[in-house]
Protein backbone atom coordinates (compact mmCIF):
# COMPACT_ATOMS: atom_id res chain seq x y z
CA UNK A 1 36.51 -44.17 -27.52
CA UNK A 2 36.06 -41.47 -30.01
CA UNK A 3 35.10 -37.73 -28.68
CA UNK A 4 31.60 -38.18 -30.51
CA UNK A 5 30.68 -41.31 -28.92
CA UNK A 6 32.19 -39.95 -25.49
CA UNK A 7 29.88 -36.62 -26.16
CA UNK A 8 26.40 -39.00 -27.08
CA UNK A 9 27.19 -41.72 -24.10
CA UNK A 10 27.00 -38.24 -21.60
CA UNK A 11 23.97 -36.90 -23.42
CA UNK A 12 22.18 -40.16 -23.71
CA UNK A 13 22.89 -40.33 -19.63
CA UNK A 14 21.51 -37.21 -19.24
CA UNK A 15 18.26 -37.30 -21.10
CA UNK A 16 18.07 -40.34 -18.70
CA UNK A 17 19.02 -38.58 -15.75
CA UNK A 18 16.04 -35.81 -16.71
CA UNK A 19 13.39 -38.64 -16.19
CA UNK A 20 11.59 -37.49 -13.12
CA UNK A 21 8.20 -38.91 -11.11
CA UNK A 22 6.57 -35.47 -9.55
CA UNK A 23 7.48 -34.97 -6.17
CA UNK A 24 4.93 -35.97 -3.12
CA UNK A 25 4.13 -33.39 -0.53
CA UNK A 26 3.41 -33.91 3.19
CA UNK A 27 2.99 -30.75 6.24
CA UNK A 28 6.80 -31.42 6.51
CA UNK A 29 8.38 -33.23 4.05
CA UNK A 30 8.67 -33.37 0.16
CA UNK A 31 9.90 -36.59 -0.79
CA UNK A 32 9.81 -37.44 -4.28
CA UNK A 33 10.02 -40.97 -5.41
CA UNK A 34 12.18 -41.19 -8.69
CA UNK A 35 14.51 -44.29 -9.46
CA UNK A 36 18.05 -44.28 -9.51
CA UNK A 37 18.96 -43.37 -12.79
CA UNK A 38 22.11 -41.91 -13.59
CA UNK A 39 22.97 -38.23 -12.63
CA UNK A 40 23.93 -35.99 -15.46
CA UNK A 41 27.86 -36.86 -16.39
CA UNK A 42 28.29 -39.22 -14.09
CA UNK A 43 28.38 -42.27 -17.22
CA UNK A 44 32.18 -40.26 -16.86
CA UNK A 45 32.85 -41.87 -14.10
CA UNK A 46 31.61 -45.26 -14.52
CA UNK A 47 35.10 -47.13 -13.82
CA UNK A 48 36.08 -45.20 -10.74
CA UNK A 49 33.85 -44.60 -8.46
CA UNK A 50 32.18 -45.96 -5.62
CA UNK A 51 29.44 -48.18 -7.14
CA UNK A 52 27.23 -46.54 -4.72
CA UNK A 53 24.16 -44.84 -5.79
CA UNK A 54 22.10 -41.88 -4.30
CA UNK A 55 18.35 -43.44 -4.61
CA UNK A 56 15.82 -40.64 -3.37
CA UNK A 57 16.34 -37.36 -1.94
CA UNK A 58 14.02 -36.08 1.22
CA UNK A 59 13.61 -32.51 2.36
CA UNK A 60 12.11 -31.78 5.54
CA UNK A 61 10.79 -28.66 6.70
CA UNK A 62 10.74 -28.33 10.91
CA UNK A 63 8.50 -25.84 12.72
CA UNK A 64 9.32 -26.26 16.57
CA UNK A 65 7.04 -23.17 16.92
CA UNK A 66 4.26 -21.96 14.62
CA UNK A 67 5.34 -18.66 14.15
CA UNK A 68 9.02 -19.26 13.76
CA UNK A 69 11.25 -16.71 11.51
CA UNK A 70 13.60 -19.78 10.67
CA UNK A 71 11.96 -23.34 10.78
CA UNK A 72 14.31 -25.92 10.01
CA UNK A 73 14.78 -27.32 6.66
CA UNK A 74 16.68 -30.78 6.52
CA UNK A 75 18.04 -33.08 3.63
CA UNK A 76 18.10 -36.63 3.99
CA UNK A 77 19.79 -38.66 0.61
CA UNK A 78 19.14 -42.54 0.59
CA UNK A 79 21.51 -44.57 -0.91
CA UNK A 80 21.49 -48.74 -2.97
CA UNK A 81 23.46 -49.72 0.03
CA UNK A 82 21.62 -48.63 3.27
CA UNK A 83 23.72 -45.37 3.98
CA UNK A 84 21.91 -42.36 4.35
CA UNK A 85 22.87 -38.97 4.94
CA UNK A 86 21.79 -35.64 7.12
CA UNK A 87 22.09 -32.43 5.88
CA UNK A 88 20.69 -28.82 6.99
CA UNK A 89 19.65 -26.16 4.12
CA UNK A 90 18.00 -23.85 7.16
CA UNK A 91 17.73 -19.93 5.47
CA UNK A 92 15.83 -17.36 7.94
CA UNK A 93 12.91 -15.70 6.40
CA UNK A 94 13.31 -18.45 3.09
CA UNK A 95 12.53 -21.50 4.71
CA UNK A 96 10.00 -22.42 1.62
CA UNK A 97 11.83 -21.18 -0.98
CA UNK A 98 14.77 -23.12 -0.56
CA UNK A 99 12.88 -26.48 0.08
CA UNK A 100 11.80 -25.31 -3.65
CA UNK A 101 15.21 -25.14 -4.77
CA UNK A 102 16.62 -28.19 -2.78
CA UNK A 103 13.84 -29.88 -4.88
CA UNK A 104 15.23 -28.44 -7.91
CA UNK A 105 18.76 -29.86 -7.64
CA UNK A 106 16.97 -33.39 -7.45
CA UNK A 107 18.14 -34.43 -10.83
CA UNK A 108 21.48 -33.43 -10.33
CA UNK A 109 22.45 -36.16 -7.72
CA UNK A 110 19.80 -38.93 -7.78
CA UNK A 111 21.63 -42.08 -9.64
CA UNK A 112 24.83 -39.93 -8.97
CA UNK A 113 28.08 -41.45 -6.72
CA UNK A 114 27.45 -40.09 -3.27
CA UNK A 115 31.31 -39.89 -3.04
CA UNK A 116 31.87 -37.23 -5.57
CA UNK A 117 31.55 -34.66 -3.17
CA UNK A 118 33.33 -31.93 -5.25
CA UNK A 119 31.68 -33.22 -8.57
CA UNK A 120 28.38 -32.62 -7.54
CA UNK A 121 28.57 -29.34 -5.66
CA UNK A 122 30.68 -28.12 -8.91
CA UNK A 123 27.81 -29.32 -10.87
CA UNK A 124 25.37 -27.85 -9.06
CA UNK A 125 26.76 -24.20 -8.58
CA UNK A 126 28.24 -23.81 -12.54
CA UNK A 127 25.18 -25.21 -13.81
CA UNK A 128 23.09 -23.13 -12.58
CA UNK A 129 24.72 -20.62 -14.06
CA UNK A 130 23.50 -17.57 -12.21
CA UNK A 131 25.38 -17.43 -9.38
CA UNK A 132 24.09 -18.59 -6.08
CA UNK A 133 22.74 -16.15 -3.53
CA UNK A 134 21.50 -17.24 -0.17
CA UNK A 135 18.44 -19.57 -1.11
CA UNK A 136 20.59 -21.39 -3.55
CA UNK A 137 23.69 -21.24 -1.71
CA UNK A 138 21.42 -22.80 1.23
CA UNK A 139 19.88 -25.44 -0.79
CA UNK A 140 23.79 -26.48 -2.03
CA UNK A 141 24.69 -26.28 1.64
CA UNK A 142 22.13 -28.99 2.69
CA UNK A 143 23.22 -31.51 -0.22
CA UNK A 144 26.74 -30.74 0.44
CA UNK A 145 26.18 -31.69 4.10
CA UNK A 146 24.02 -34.61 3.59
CA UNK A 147 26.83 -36.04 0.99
CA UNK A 148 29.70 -35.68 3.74
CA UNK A 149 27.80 -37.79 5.53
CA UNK A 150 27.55 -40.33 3.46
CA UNK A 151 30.71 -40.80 2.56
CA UNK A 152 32.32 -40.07 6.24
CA UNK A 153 29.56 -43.45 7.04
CA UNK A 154 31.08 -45.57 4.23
CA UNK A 155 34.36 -45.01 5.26
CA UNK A 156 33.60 -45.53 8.76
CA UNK A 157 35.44 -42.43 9.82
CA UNK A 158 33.99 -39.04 11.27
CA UNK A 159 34.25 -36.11 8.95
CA UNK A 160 36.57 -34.43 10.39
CA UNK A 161 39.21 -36.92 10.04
CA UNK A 162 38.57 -37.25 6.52
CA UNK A 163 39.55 -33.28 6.47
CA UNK A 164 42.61 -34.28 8.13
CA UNK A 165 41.50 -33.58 11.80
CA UNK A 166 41.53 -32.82 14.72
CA UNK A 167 43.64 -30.25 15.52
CA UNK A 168 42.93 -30.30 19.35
CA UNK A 169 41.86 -33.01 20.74
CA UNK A 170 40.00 -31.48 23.55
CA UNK A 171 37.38 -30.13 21.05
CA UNK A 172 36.27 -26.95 19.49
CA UNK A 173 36.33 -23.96 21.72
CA UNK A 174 33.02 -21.83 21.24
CA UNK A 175 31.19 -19.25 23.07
CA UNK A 176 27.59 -18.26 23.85
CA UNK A 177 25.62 -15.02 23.44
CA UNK A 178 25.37 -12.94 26.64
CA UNK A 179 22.26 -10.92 27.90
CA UNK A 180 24.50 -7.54 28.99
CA UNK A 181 21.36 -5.34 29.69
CA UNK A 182 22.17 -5.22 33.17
CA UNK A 183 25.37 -5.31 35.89
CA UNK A 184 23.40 -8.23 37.53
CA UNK A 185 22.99 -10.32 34.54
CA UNK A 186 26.70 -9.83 34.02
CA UNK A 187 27.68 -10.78 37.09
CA UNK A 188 25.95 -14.01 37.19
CA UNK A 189 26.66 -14.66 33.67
CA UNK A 190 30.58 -14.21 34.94
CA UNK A 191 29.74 -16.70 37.85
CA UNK A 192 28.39 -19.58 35.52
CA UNK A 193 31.32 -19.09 32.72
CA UNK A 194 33.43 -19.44 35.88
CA UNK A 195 31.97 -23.10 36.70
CA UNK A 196 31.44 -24.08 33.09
CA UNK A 197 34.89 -23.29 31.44
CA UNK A 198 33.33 -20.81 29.30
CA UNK A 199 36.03 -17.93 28.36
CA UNK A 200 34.03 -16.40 25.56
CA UNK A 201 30.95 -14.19 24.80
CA UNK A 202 28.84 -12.49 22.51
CA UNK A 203 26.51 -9.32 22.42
CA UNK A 204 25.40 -6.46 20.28
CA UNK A 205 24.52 -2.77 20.20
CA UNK A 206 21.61 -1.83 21.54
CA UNK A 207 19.10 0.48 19.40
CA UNK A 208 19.21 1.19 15.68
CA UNK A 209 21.61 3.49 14.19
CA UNK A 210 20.85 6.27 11.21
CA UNK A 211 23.80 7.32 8.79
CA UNK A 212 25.13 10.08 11.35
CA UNK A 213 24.02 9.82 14.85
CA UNK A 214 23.99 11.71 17.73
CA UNK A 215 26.13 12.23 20.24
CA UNK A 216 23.47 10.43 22.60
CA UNK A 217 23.63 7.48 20.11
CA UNK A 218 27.02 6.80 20.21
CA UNK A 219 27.46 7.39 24.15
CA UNK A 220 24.69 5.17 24.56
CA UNK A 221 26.26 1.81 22.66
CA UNK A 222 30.15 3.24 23.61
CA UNK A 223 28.46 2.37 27.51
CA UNK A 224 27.34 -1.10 26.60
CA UNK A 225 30.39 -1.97 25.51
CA UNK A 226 32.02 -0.97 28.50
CA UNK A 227 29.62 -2.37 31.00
CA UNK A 228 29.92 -5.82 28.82
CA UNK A 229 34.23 -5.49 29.80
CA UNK A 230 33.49 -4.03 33.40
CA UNK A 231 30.80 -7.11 34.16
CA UNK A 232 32.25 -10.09 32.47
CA UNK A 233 36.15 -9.07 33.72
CA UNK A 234 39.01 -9.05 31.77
CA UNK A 235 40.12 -12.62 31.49
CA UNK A 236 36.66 -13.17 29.07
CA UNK A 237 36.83 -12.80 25.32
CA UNK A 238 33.88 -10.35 24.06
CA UNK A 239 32.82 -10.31 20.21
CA UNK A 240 30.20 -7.70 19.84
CA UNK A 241 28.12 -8.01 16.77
CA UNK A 242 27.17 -4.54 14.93
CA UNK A 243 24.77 -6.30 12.73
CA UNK A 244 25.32 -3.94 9.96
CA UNK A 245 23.37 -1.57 12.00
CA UNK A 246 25.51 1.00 11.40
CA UNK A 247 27.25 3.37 8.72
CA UNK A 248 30.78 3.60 7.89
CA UNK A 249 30.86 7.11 9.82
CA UNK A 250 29.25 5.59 12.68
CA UNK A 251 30.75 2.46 13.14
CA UNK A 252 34.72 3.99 12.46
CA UNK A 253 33.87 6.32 16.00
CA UNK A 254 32.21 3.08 17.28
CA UNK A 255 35.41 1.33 17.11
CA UNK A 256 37.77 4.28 17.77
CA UNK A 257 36.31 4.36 21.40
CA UNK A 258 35.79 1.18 22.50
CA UNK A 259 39.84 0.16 21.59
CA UNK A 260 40.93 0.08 24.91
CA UNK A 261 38.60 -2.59 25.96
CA UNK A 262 40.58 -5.19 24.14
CA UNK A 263 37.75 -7.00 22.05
CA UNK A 264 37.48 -10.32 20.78
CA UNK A 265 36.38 -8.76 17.30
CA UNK A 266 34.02 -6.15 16.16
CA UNK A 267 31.36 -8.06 13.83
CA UNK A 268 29.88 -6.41 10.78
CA UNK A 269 30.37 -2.51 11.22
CA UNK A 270 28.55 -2.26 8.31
CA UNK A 271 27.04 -4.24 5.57
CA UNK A 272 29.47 -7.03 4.19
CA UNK A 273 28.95 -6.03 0.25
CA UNK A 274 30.19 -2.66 1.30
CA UNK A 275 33.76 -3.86 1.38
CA UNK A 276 35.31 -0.37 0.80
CA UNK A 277 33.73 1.04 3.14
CA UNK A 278 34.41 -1.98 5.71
CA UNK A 279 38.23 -1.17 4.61
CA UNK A 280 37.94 1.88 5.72
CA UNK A 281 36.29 1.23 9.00
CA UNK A 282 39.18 -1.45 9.72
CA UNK A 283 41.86 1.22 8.97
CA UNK A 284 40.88 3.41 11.58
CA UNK A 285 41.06 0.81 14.47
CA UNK A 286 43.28 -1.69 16.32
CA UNK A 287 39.68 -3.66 16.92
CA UNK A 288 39.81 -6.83 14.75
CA UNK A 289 36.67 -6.83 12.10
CA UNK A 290 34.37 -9.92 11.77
CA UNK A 291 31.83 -10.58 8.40
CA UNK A 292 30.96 -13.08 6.04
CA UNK A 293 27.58 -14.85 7.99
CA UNK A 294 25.94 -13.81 4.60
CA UNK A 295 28.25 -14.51 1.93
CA UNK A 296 27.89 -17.64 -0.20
CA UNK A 297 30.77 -19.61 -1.87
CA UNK A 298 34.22 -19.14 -1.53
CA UNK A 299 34.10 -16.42 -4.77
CA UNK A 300 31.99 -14.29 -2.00
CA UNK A 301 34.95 -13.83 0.27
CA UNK A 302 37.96 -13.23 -1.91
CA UNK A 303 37.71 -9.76 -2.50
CA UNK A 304 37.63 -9.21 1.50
CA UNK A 305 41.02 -11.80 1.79
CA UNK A 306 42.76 -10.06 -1.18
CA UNK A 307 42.32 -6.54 0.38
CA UNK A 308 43.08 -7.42 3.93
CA UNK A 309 39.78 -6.17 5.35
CA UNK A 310 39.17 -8.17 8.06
CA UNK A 311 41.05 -10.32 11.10
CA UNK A 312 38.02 -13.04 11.30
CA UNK A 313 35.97 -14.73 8.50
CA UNK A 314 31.85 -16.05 9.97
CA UNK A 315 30.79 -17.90 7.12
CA UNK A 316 27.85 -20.07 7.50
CA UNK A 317 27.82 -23.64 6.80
CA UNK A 318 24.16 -23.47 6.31
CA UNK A 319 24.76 -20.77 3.42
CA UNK A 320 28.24 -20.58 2.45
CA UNK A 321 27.67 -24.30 0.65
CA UNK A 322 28.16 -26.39 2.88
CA UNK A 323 31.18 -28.76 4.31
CA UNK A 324 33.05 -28.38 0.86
CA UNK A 325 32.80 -24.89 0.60
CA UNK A 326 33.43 -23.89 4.27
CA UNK A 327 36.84 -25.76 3.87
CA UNK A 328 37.60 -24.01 0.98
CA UNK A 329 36.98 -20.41 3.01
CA UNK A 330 39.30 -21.57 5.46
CA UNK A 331 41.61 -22.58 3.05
CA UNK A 332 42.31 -19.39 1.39
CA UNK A 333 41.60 -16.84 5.10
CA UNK A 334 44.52 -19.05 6.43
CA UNK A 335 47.07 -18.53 3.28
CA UNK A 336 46.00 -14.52 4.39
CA UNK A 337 46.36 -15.22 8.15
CA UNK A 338 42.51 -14.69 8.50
CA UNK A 339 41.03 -16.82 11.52
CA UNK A 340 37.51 -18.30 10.91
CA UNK A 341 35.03 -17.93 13.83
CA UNK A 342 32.05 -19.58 11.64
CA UNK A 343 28.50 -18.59 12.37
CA UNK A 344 25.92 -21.05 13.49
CA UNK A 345 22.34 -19.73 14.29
CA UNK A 346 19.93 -22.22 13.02
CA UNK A 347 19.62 -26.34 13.35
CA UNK A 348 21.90 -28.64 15.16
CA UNK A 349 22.87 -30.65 11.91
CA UNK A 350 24.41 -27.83 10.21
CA UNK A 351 26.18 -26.73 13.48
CA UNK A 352 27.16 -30.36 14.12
CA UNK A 353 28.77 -30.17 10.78
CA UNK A 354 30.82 -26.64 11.19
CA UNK A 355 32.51 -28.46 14.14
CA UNK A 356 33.85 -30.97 12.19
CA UNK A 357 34.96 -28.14 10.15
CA UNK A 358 36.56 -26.44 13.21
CA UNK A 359 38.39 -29.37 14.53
CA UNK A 360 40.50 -29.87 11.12
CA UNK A 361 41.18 -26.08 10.73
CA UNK A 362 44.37 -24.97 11.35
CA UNK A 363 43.18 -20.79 11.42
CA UNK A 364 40.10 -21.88 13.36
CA UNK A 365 39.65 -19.32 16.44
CA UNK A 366 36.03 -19.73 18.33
CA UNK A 367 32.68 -21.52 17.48
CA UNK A 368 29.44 -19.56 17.75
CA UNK A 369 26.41 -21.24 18.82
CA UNK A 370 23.73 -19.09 19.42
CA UNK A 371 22.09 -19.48 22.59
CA UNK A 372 22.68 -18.93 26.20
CA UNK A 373 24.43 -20.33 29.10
CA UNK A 374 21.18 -22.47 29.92
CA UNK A 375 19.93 -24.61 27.39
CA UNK A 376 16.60 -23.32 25.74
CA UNK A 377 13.80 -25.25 24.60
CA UNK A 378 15.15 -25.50 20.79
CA UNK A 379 18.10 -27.59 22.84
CA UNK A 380 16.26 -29.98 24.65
CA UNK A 381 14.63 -31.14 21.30
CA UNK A 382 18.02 -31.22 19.86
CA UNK A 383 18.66 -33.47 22.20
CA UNK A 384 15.55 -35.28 22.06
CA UNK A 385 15.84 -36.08 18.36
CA UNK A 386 19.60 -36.73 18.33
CA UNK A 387 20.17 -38.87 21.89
CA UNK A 388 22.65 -36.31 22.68
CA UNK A 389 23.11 -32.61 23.91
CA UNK A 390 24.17 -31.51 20.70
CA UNK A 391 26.07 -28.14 20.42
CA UNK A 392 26.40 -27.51 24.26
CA UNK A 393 29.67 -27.10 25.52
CA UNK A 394 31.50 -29.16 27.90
CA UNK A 395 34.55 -26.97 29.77
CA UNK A 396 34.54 -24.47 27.51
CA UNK A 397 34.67 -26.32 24.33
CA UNK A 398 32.07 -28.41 21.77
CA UNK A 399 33.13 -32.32 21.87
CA UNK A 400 34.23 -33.90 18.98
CA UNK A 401 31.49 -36.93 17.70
CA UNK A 402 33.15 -40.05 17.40
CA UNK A 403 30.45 -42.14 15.48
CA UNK A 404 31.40 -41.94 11.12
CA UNK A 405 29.92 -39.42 8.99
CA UNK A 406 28.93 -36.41 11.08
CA UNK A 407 28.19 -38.70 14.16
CA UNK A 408 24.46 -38.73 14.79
CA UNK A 409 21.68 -40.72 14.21
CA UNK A 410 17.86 -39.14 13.01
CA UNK A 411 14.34 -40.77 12.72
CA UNK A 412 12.39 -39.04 10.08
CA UNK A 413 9.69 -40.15 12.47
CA UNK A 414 10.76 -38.04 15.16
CA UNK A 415 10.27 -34.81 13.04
CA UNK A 416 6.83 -35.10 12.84
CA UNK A 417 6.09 -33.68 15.98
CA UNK A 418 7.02 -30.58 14.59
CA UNK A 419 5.36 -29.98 11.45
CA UNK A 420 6.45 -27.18 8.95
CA UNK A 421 4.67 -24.27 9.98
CA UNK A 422 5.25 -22.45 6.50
CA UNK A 423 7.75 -19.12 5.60
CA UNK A 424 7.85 -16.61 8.30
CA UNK A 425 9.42 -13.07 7.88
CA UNK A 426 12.63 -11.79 9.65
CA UNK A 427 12.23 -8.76 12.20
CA UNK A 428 11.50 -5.73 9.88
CA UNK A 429 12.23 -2.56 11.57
CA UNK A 430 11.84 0.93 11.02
CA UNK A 431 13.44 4.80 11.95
CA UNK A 432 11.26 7.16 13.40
CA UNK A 433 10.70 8.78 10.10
CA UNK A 434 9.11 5.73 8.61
CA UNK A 435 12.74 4.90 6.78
CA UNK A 436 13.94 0.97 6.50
CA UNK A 437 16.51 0.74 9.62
CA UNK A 438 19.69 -2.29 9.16
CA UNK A 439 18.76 -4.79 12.62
């Protein structure tokens, strides 16, 4: 075939591609009915791949409360052969902007090869052409997810054994997030780790931090971090998470002191786009340094890798871009000797889907999930939609799913109990003097 006719076959598929029946609107889902045309450049591909065609594309958004910072926002893609596939796109603060953009990335995979996993998130991110932040990288994430699925489903294999896992077969070690505010609450937190298997924990710093801070200040969060070591023993791993609460100034004394309790990993000392002055933080302490729960794509993180900043990469499955580029992450922290700890603070689809991760990553060090020792209500609907306790640990460590794709079965119908509730803004908190404080 000549390069002309090559060129017109792609632009005549894309012109069809473009044809598009508006989208239909419910209280939680957008589901817009368009028929499965072919995806722009996929014509390309017309003698290798799958023969399987993405149909329609759902996004749901997922309220369990009415006044919730970070409803839920899930993709579902239908498929010519029966085999649909979960995703989560969940963005705190965002949820209705990036069931916008999910909604804008419609024409770039209905008609498409639900196998072409790489294909379409390359698509998707270059085409764009500005470069994703957090609501786009979210809305990727969801699609990436959802498309892993699939194809883990047609091959009758869970994910990660596609990826080439697992590593252990025991599962994916993780931890929970600890309530340290008193000796007591330690103590029995110490108790039910004990019975459970658990041998790892998270906390913060309590208050909020100015650029330099008084000597009060820093005796005040130096003393949480102790009583956290002193209450949960020393055979428990502690992370303690900074939030990027504090300055470079603040957080280098931070970690100067609290060396000789032999932490897990200090987590963002200071904002992650700072990466100078996170290099400078890390050189003044034997502390390992956490970051990336904000960064999107694997472009996001190689400045940090190339300049040795940190021991532990947190990207976000939800926001990095999904299964594809969480992989990739991992990929180039381990050619660094970087260990990924991935966050995982929203739905149970997206942290169902960083385990598969985890279990097929040879630098993987600890899973966060973030709730407590005792399930919470957010939990027992996971478990109620999904037929399983999903993200709970058994001895210590998240199971592996054995069913293909990413091992779970979901009713649209069983969403509807929980309507979206509509965008709700993070905490916003303030100094004393009226100035924007980092929470």
């Amino acid at each position: 075939m000549k390069r002309r006719q090559f060129l017109t076959g792609l632009a005549g598929a894309g012109i069809a591609g473009m044809a598009s029946a508006g989208p239909g609107a419910s209280s939680s889902c957008v589901c817009g009915m368009l028929p499965a045309q072919n995806a722009l450049g996929s014509e390309a591909f017309r003698g290798v791949g799958s023969k399987m065609k993405i149909t329609n594309m759902k996004v749901f958004g997922v309220s369990l409360t009415h006044d919730s910072d970070r409803p839920y926002v899930f993709v579902k893609l239908e498929t010519d052969a029966g085999v649909a596939g979960w995703g989560e796109a969940t963005l705190e603060g965002k949820a209705a902007a990036v069931i916008a953009c999910v909604e804008d990335f419609r024409e770039f995979v209905i008609g498409g090869d639900p196998m072409q996993v790489e294909h379409h998130w390359q698509s998707m991110y270059v085409h764009s052409f500005y470069r994703a932040g957090p609501v786009m990288g979210s809305a990727i994430s969801g699609i990436d997810q959802a498309l892993w699925d699939i194809r883990g489903k047609a091959l009758g294999l869970p994910v990660y054994k596609l990826l080439g896992g697992p590593m252990d077969p025991r599962g994916v070690r993780g931890y929970y997030h600890a309530d340290g505010s008193t000796r007591e609450k330690l103590a029995q937190l110490r108790e039910s780790a004990a019975r459970q298997g658990i041998t790892c924990f998270k906390s913060g710093i309590p208050g909020y931090y100015e650029w330099i801070e008084t000597n009060a200040s820093i005796k005040r969060a130096v003393g949480a971090m102790q009583m956290l070591r002193e209450g949960l023993g020393p055979d428990i791993d502690i992370g303690v998470d900074f939030h990027a609460k504090t300055s470079p100034s603040v957080a280098s004394i931070l970690v100067k002191e609290v060396e000789p309790l032999n932490l897990l990993f200090v987590e963002e000392p200071c904002p992650p786009e700072n990466v100078k002055a996170m290099a400078r933080i890390a050189r003044r302490s034997t502390t390992p340094i956490a970051t990336g729960e904000r960064l999107v794509a694997s472009f996001s993180c190689r400045e940090l890798i190339e300049m040795g900043v940190i021991d532990v990469l947190q990207t976000d499955i939800n926001h990095v871009g999904g299964i594809t580029a969480l992989w990739k992450v991992a990929a180039m922290a381990e050619a660094s000797g970087i260990s990924m700890a991935p966050h995982a603070c929203e739905g149970p689809i997206g942290g169902l889907a960083t385990v598969h991760v985890d279990a097929a990553t040879p630098n993987f060090l600890v899973q966060e999930i973030c709730s407590g020792v005792q399930p919470e209500m957010k939990e027992r609907v996971w478990e109620e939609w999904l037929g399983f306790p999903a993200m709970r640990m058994v001895d210590g460590r998240f199971p592996l799913p054995e069913k293909p794709g990413l091992g779970f079965d979901l009713s649209e119908e069983a969403l509807k109990k929980y309507p979206f509730g509509g965008t709700r803004p993070m905490a916003r908190v303030f100094h004393q003097d009226g100035s924007v404080a980092e929470w």
